[in-house]
Protein backbone atom coordinates (compact mmCIF):
# COMPACT_ATOMS: atom_id res chain seq x y z
CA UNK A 1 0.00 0.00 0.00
CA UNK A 2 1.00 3.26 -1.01
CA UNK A 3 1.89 5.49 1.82
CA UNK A 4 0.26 9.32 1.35
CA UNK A 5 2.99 12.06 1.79
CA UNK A 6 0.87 13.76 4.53
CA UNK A 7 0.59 10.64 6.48
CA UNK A 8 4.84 10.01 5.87
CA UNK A 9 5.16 13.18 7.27
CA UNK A 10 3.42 12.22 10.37
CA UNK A 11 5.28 9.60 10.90
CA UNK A 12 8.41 11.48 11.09
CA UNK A 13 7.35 12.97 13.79
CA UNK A 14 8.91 12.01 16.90
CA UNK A 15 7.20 8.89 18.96
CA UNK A 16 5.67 7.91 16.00
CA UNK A 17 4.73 4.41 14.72
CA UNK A 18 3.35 3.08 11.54
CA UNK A 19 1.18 0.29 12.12
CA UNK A 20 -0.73 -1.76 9.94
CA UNK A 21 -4.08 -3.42 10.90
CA UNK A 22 -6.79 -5.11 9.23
CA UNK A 23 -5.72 -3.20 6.24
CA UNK A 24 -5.64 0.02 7.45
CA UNK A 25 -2.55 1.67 7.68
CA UNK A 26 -2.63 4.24 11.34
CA UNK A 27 0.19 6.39 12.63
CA UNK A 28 0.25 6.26 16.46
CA UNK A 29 2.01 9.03 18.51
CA UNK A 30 1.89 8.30 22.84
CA UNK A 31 3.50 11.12 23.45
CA UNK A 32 1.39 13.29 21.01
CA UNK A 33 -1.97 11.94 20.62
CA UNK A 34 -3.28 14.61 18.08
CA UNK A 35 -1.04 13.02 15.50
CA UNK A 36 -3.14 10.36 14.71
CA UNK A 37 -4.19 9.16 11.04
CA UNK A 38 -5.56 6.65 9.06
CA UNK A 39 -5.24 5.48 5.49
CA UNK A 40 -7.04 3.23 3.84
């Protein structure tokens, strides 16, 4: 799966994870919830 260049810039971020479940493709951030996305 593609990954969208606003999500890849989330996931920069630091803290970040990409994770990948049931098809869906989230970005995770404990120490800075409001980063949180979806794709797909």
């Amino acid at each position: 799966m593609k990954v969208r260049a606003s999500i890849r810039s989330l996931a920069r971020q630091p803290g970040s994870k990409v994770v990948r479940r049931r098809g869906h493709l989230y970005v995770i951030n404990k120490s800075n919830p409001r980063l949180k996305t979806r794709q797909g």
